[in-house]
C-alpha atoms as a PDB file:
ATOM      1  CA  UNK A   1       0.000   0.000   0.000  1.00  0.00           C
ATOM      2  CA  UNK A   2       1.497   3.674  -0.923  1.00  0.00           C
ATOM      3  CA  UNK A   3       1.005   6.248   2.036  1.00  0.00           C
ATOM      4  CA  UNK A   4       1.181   9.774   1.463  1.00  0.00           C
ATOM      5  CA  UNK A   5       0.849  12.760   3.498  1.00  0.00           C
ATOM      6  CA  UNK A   6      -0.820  15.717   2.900  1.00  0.00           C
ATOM      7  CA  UNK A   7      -1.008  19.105   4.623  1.00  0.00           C
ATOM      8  CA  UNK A   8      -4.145  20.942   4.453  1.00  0.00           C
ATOM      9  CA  UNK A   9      -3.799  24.884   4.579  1.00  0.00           C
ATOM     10  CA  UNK A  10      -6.478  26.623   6.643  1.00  0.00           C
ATOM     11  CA  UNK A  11      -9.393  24.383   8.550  1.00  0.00           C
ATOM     12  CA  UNK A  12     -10.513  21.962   5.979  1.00  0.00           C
ATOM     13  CA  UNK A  13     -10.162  20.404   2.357  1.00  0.00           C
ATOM     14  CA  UNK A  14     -12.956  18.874   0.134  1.00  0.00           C
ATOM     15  CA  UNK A  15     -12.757  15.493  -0.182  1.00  0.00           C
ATOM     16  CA  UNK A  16     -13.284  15.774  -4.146  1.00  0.00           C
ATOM     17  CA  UNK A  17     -10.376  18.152  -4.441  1.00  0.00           C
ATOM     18  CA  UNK A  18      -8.282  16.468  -2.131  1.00  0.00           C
ATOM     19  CA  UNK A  19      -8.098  14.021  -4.508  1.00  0.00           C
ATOM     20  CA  UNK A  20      -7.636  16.414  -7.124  1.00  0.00           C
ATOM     21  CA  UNK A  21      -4.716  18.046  -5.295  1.00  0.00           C
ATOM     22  CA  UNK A  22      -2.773  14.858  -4.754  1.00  0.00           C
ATOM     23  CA  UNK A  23      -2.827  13.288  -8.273  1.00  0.00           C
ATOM     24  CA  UNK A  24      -5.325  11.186  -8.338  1.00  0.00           C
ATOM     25  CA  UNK A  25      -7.816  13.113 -10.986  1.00  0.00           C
ATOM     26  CA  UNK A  26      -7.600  16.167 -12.984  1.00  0.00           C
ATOM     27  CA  UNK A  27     -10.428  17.526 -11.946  1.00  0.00           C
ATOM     28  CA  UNK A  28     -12.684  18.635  -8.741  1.00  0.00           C
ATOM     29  CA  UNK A  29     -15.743  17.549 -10.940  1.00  0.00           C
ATOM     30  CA  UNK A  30     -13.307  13.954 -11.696  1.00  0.00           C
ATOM     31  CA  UNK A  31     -13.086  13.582  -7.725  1.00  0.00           C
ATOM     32  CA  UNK A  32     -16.686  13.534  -7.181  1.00  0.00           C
ATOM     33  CA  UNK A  33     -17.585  11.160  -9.500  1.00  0.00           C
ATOM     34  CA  UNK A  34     -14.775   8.561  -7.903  1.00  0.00           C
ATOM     35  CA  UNK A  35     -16.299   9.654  -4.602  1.00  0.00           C
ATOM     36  CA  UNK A  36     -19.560   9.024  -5.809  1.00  0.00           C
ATOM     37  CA  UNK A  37     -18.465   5.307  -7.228  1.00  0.00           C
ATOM     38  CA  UNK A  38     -18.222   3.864  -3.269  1.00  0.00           C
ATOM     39  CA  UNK A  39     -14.311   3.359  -3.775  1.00  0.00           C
ATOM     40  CA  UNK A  40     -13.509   6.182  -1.114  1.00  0.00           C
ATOM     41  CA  UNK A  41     -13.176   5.288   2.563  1.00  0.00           C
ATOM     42  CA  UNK A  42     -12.367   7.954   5.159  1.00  0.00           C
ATOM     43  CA  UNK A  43     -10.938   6.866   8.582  1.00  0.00           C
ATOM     44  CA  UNK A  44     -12.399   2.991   7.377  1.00  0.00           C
ATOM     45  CA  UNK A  45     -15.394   4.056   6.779  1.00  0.00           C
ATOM     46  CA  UNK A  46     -16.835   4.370   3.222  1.00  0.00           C
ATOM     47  CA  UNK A  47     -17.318   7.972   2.367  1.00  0.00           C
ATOM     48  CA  UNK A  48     -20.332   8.903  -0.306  1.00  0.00           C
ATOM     49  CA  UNK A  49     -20.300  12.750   0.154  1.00  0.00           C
ATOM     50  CA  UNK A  50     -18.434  14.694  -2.411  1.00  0.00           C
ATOM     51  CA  UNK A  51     -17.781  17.437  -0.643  1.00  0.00           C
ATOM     52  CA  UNK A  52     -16.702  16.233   2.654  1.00  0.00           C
ATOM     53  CA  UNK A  53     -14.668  18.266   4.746  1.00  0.00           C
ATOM     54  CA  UNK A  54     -11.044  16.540   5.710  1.00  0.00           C
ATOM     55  CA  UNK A  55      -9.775  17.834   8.504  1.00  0.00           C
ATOM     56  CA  UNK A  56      -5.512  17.079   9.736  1.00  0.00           C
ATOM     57  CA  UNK A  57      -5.644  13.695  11.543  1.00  0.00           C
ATOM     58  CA  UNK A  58      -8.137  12.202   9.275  1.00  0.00           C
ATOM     59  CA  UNK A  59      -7.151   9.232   7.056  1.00  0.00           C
ATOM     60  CA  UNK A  60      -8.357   8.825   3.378  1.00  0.00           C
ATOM     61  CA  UNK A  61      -8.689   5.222   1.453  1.00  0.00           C
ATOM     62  CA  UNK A  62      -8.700   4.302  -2.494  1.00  0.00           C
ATOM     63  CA  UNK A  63      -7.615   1.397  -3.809  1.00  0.00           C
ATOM     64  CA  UNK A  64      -4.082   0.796  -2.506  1.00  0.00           C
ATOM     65  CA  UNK A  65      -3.432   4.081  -1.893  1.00  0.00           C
ATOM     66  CA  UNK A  66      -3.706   5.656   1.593  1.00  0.00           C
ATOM     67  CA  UNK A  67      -3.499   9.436   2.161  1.00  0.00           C
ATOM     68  CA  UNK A  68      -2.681  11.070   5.909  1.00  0.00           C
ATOM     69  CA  UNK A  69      -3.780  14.614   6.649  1.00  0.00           C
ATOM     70  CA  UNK A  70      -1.968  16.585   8.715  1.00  0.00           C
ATOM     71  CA  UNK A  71      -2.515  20.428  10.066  1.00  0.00           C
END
């Protein structure tokens, strides 16, 4: 499994453009449609909403890759 970390500037980060920032898509709009496909799991828990907010500490799931937040 690949771990990655990545530091969120301010409060929060979209889930959709999380993925967006790290590689994963190209696109905000991209994100939310590979959210939307049930492959996303946040802290081990599948994660349906688009646009939900990641805060540092939490841990984000797809496929083989595994992405923590930090502050």
């Amino acid at each position: 499994m690949q771990e990655i970390s990545f530091t969120v500037e301010g409060e929060f980060v979209e889930l959709n453009q999380l993925l967006k920032l790290i590689g994963v898509c190209d696109s905000g709009g991209a994100g939310k449609m590979i959210v939307a496909s049930g492959e996303v799991k946040v802290d081990g828990h599948q994660e349906l909403r688009k646009t939900a907010k990641i805060r540092p500490g939490q841990v984000v799931e797809l496929g083989d890759l595994r992405v923590k937040v930090n502050g």
